[in-house]
C-alpha atoms as a PDB file:
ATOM      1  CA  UNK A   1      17.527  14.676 -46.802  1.00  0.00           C
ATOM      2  CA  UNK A   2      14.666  15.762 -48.404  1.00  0.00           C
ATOM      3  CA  UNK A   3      12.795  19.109 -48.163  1.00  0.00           C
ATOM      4  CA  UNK A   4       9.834  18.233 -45.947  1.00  0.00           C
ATOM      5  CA  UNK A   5       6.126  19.455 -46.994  1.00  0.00           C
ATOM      6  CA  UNK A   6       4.789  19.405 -43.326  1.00  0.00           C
ATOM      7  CA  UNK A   7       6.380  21.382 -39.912  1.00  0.00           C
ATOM      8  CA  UNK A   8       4.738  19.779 -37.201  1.00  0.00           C
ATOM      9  CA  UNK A   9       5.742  21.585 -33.784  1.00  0.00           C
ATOM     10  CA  UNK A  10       5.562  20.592 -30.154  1.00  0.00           C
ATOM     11  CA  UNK A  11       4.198  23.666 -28.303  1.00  0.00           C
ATOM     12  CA  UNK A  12       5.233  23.178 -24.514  1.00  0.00           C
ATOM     13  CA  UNK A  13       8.693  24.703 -24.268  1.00  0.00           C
ATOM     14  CA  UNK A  14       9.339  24.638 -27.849  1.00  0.00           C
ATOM     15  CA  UNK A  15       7.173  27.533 -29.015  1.00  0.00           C
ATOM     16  CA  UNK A  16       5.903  28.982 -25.659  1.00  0.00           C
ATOM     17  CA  UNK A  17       7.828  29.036 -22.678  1.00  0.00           C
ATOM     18  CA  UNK A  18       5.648  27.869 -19.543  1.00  0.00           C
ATOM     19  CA  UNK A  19       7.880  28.255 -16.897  1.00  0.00           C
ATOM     20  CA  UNK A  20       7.882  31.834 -16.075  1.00  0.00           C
ATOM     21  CA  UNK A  21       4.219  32.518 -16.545  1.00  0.00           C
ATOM     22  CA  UNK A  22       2.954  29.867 -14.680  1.00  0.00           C
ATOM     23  CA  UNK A  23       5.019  30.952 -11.927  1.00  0.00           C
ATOM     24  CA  UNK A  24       4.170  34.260 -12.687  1.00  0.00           C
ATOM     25  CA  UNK A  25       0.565  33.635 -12.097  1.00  0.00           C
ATOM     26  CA  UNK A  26       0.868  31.315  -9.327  1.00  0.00           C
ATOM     27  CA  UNK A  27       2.632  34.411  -7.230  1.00  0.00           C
ATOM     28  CA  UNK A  28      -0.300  36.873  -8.329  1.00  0.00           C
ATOM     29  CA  UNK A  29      -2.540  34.323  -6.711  1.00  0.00           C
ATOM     30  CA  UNK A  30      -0.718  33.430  -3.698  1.00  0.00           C
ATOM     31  CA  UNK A  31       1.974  36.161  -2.945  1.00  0.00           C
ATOM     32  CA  UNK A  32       3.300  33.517   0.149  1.00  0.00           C
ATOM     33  CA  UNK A  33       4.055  30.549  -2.829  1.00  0.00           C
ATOM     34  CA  UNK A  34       7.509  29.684  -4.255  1.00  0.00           C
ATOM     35  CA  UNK A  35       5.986  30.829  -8.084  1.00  0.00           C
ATOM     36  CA  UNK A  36       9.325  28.662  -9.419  1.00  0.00           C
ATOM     37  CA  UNK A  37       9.379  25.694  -7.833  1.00  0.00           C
ATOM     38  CA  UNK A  38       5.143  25.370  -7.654  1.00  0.00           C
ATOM     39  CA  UNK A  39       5.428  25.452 -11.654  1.00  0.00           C
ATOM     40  CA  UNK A  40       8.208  23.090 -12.128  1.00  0.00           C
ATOM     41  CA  UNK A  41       6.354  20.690  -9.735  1.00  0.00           C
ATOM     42  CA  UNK A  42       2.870  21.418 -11.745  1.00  0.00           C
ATOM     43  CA  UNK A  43       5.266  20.687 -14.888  1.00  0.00           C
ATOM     44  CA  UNK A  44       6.518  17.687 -13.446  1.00  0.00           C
ATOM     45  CA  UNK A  45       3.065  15.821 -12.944  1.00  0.00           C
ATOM     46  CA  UNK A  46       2.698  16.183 -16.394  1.00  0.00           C
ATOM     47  CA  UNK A  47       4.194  13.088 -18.309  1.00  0.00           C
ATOM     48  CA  UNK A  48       3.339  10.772 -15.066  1.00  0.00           C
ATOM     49  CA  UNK A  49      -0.619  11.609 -15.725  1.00  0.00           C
ATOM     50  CA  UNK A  50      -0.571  10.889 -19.495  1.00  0.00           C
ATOM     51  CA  UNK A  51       1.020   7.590 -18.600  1.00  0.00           C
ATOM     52  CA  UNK A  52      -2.020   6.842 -16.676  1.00  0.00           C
ATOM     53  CA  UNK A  53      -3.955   7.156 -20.229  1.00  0.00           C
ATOM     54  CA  UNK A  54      -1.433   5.705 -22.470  1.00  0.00           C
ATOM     55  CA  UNK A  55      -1.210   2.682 -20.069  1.00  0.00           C
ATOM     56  CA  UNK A  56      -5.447   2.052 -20.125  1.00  0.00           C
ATOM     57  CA  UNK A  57      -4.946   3.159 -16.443  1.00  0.00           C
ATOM     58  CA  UNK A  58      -7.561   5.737 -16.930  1.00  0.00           C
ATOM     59  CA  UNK A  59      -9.603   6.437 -19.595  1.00  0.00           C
ATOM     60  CA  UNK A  60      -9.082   9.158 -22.531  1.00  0.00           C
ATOM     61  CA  UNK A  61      -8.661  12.806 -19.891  1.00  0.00           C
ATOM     62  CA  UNK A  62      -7.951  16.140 -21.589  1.00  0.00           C
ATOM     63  CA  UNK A  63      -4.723  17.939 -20.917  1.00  0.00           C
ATOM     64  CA  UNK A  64      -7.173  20.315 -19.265  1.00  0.00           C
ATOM     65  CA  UNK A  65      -8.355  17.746 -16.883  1.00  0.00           C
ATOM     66  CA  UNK A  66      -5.257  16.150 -16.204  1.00  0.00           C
ATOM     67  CA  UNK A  67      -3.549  20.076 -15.016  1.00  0.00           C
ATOM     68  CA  UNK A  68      -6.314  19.897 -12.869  1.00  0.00           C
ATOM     69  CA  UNK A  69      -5.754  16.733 -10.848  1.00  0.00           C
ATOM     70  CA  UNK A  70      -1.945  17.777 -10.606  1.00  0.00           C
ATOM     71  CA  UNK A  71      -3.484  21.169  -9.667  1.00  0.00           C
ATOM     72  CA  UNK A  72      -5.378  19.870  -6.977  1.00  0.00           C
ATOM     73  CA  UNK A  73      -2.602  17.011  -5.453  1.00  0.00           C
ATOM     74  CA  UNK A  74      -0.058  19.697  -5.405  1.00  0.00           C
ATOM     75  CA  UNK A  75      -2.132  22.423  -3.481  1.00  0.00           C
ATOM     76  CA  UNK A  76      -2.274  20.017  -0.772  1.00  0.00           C
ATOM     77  CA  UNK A  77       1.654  19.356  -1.093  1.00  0.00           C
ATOM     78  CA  UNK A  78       2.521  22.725  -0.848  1.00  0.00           C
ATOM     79  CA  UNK A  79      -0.043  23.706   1.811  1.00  0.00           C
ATOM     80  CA  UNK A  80      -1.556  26.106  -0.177  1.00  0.00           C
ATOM     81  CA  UNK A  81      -5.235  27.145  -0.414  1.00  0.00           C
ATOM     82  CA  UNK A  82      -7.480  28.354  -3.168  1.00  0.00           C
ATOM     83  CA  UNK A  83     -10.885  28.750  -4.047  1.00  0.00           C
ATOM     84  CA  UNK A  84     -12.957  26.754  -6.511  1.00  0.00           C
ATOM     85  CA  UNK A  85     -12.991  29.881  -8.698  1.00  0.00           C
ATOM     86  CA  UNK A  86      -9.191  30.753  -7.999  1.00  0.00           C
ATOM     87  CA  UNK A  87      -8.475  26.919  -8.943  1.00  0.00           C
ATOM     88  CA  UNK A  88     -10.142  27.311 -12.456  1.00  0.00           C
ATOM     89  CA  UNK A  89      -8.536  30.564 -12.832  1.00  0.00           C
ATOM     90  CA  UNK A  90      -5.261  28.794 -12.539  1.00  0.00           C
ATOM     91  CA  UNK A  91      -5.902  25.958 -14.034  1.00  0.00           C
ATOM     92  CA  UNK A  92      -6.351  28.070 -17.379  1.00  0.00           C
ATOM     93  CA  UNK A  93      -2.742  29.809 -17.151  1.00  0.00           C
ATOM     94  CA  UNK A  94      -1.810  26.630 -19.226  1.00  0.00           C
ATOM     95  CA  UNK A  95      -3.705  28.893 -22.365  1.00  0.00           C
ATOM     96  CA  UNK A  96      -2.243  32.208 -21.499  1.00  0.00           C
ATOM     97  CA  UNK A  97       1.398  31.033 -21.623  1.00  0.00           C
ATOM     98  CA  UNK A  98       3.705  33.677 -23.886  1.00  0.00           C
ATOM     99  CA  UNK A  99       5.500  32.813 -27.227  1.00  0.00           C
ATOM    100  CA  UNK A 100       9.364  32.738 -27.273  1.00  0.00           C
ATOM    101  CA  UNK A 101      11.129  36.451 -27.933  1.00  0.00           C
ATOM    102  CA  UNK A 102      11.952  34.483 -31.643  1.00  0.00           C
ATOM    103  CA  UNK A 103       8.728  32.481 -31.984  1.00  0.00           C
ATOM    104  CA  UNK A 104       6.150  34.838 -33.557  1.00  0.00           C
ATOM    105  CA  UNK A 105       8.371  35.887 -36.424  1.00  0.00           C
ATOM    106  CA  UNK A 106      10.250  32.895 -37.010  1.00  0.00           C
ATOM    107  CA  UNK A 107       7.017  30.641 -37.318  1.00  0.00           C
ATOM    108  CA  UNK A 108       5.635  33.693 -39.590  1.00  0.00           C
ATOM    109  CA  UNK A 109       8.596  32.671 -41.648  1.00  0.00           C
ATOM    110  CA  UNK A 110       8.142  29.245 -41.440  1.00  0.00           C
ATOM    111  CA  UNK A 111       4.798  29.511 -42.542  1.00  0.00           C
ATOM    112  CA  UNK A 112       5.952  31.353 -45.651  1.00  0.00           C
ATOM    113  CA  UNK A 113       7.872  28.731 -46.964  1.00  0.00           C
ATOM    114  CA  UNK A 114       5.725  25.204 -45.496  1.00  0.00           C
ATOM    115  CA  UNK A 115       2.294  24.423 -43.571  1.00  0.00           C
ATOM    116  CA  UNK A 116       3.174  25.356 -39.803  1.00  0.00           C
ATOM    117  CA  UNK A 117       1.002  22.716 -37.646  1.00  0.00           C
ATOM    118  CA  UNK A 118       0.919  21.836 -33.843  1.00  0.00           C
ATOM    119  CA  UNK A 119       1.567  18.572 -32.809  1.00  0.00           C
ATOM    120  CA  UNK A 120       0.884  18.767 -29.399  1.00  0.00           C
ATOM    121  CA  UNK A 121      -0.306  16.742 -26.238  1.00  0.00           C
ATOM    122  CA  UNK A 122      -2.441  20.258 -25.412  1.00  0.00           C
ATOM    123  CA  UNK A 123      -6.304  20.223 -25.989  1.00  0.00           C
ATOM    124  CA  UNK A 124      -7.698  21.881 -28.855  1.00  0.00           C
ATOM    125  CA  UNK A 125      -9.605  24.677 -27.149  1.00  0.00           C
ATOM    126  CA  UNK A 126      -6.425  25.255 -24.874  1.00  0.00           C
ATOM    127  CA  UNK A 127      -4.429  25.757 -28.230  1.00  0.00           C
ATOM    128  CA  UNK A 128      -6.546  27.695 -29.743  1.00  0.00           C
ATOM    129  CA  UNK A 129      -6.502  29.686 -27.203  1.00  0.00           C
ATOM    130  CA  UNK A 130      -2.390  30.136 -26.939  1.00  0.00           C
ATOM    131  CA  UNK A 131      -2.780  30.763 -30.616  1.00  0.00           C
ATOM    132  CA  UNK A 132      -5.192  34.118 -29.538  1.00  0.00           C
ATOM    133  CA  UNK A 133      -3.092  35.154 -26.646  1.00  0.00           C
ATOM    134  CA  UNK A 134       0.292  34.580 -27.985  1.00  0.00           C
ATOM    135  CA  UNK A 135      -0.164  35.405 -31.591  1.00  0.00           C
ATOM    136  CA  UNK A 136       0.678  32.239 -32.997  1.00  0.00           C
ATOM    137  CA  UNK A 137      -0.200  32.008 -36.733  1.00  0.00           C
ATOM    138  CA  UNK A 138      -0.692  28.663 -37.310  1.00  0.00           C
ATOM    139  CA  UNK A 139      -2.211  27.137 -40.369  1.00  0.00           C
ATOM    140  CA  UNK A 140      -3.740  24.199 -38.399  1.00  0.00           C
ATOM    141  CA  UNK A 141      -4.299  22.820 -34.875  1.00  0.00           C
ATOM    142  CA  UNK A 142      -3.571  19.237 -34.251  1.00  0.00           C
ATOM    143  CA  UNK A 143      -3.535  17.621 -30.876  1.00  0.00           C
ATOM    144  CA  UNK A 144      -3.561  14.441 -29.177  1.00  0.00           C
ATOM    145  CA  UNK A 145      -7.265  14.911 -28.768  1.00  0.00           C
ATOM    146  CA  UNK A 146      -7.883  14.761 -32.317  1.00  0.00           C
ATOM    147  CA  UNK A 147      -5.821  11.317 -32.368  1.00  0.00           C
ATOM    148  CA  UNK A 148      -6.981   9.658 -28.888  1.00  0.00           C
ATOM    149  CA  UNK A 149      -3.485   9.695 -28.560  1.00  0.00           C
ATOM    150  CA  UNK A 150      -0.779  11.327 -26.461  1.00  0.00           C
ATOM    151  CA  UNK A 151       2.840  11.506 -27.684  1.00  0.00           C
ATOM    152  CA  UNK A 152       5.449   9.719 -27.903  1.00  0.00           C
ATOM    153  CA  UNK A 153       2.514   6.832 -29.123  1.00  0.00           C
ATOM    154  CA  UNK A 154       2.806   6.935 -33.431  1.00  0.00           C
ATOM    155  CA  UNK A 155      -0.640   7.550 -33.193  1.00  0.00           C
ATOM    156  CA  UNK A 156       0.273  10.737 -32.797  1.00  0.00           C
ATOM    157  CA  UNK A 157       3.191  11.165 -35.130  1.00  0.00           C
ATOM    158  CA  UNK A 158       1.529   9.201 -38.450  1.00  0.00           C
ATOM    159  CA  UNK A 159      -1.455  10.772 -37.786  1.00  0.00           C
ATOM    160  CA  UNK A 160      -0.219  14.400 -38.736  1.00  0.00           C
ATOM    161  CA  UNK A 161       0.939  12.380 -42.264  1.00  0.00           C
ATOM    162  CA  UNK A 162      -2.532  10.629 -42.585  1.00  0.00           C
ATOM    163  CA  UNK A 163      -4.309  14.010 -41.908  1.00  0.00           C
ATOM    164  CA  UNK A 164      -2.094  15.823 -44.726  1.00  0.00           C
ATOM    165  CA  UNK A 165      -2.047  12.155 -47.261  1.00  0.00           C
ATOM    166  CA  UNK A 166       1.409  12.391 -47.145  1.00  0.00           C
ATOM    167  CA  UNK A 167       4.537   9.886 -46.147  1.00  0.00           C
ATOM    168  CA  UNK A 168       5.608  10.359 -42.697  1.00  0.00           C
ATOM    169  CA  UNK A 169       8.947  11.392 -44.155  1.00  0.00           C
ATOM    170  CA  UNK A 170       7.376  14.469 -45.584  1.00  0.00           C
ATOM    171  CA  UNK A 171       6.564  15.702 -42.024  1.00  0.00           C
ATOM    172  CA  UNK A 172       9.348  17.464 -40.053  1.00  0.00           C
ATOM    173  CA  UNK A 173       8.670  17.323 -36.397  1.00  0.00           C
ATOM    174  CA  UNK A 174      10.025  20.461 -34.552  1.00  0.00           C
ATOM    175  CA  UNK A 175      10.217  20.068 -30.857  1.00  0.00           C
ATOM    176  CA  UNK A 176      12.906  20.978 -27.758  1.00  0.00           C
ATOM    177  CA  UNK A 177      12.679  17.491 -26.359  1.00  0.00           C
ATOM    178  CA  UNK A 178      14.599  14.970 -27.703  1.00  0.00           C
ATOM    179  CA  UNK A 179      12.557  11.915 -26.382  1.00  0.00           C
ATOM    180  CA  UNK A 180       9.313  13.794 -28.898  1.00  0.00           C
ATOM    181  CA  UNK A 181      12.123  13.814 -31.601  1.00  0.00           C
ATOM    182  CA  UNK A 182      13.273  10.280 -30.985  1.00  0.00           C
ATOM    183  CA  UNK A 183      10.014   8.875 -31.325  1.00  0.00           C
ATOM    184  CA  UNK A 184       8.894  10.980 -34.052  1.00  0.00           C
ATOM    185  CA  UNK A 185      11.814   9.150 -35.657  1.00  0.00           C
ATOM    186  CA  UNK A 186      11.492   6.205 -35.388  1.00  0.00           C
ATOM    187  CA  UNK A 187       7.680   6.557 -37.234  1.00  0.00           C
ATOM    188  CA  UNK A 188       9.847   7.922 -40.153  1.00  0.00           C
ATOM    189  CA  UNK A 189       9.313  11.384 -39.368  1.00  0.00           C
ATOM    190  CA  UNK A 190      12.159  14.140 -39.973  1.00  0.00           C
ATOM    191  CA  UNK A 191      13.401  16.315 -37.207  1.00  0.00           C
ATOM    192  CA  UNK A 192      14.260  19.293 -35.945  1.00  0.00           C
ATOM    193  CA  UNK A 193      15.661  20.150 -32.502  1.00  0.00           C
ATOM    194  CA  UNK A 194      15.085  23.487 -31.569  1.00  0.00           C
ATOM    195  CA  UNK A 195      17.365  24.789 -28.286  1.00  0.00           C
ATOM    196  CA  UNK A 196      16.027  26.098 -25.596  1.00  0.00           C
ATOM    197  CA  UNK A 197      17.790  26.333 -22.939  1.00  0.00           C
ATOM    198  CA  UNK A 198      16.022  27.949 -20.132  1.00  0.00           C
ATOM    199  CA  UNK A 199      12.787  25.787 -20.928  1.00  0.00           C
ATOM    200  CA  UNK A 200      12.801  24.871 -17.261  1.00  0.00           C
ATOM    201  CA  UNK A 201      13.350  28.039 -15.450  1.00  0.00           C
ATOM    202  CA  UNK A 202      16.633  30.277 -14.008  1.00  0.00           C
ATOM    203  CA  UNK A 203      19.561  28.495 -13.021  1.00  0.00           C
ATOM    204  CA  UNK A 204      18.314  24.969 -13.959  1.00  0.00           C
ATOM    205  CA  UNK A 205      20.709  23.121 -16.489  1.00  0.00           C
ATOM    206  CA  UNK A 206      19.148  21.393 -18.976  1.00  0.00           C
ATOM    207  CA  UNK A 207      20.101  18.326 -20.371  1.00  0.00           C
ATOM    208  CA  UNK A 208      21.522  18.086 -24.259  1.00  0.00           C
ATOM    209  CA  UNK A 209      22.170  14.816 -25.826  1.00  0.00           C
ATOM    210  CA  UNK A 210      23.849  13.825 -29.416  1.00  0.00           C
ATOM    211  CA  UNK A 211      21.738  16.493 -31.823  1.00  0.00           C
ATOM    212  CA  UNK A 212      23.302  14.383 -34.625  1.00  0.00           C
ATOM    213  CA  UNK A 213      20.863  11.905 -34.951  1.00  0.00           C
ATOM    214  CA  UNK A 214      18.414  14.567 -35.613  1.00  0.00           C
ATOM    215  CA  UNK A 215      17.709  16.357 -39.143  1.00  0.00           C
ATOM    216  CA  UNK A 216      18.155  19.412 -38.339  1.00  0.00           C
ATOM    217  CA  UNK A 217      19.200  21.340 -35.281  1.00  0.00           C
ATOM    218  CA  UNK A 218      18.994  25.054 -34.504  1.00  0.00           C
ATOM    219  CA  UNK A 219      19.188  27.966 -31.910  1.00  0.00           C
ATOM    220  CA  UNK A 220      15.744  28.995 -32.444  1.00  0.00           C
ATOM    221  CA  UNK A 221      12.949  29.308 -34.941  1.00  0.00           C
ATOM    222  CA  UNK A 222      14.757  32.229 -36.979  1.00  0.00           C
ATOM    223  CA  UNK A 223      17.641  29.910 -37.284  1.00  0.00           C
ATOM    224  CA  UNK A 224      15.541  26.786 -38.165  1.00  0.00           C
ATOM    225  CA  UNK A 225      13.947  29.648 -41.084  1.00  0.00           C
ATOM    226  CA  UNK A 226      17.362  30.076 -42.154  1.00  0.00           C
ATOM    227  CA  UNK A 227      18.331  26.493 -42.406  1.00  0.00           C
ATOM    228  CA  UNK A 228      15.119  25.522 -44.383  1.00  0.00           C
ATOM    229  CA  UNK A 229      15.490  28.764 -46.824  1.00  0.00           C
ATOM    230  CA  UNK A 230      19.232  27.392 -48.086  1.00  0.00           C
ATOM    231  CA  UNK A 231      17.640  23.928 -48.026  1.00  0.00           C
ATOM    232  CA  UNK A 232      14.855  25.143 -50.295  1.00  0.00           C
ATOM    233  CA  UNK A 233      17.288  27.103 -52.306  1.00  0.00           C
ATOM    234  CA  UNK A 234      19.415  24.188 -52.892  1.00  0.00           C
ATOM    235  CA  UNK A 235      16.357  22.294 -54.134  1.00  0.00           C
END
């Protein structure tokens, strides 16, 4: 392999974990909800709604837009009742979610050695917004937005190449979900599979294929750091 000139990251789960303060905030709000399960079913509308876009199904819809339908289908699944105001409120948790107990300082090292972008299917003003509440140093913001595009379409993937004018091999994609590494693969993109295994909340198992196929694959962000200092050391 060669030493990449690009980290791309997914944010969702790989640098922030969303379970636990969406259902954090979701109990504030209403103290009779199950916080867990309401977030993993909020989670869980996710991937079904960009599929509307990616199909043509419905036309280009923010990340921002799209929480909000799931918000508002959901609410009316659980039997729960909110305001308009209390609905935005919630609806925003999405930029308020909290970095990983490695993220902060392992991106900070990251960034000392390579560009640290996102590569995410999150807005722009959402993630720029994470970036402020979570302390997330990133040297750019990409996001589906900018491309028209939500992952796993290359759109996405080459476009973080075109962006820099480099080959899509010079970009290392860093993401938790295989399927986002998998794809980023196959555009020529190198990879790095980041664990984390409580992504999904307490007591939920999560799923962990062959990390072979991928690049690299690490415990967290420090250990990623570590694995790209001998690499660049080796070089």
């Amino acid at each position: 392999m060669t030493q990449p000139k690009i980290l791309a990251f997914d944010v969702f789960g790989t640098v922030v974990d969303w379970h636990a303060p969406i259902a954090r905030e979701v109990q504030a709000l209403l103290p009779e909800a199950d916080g867990l399960a309401f977030a993993s079913a909020w989670r869980a509308g996710y991937q079904p709604a960009m599929a509307e876009v990616r199909s043509g199904q419905r036309g280009w819809t923010r990340i921002d837009d799209l929480h909000r339908l799931i918000l508002d289908r959901i609410l009316i699944e659980f039997k729960l009742t909110l305001s308009e105001t209390e609905k935005q409120h919630l609806n925003l948790a999405w930029h308020r979610l909290d970095p990983w107990p490695d993220t902060v300082e392992g991106l900070s090292r990251l960034k000392s050695m390579l560009p640290i972008v996102t590569l995410s299917n999150g807005n722009l003003g959402l993630l720029a917004n994470m970036a402020r509440h979570a302390g997330l140093p990133w040297d750019l913001i990409l996001s589906a937005e900018v491309f028209s595009h939500y992952k796993p379409d290359p759109e996405t993937y080459l476009g973080v190449a075109d962006v820099f004018a480099v080959l899509p091999g010079d970009v290392m994609m860093v993401a938790t979900h295989e399927d986002d590494l998998d794809a980023a693969q196959a555009c020529g993109l190198q990879t790095a599979y980041v664990a984390r295994p409580t992504e999904y909340g307490p007591g939920v198992i999560k799923p962990v294929g062959d990390l072979s196929r991928f690049t690299l694959h690490a415990t967290d962000l420090l250990d990623l750091a570590q694995q790209l200092a001998v690499m660049q050391q080796a070089t």
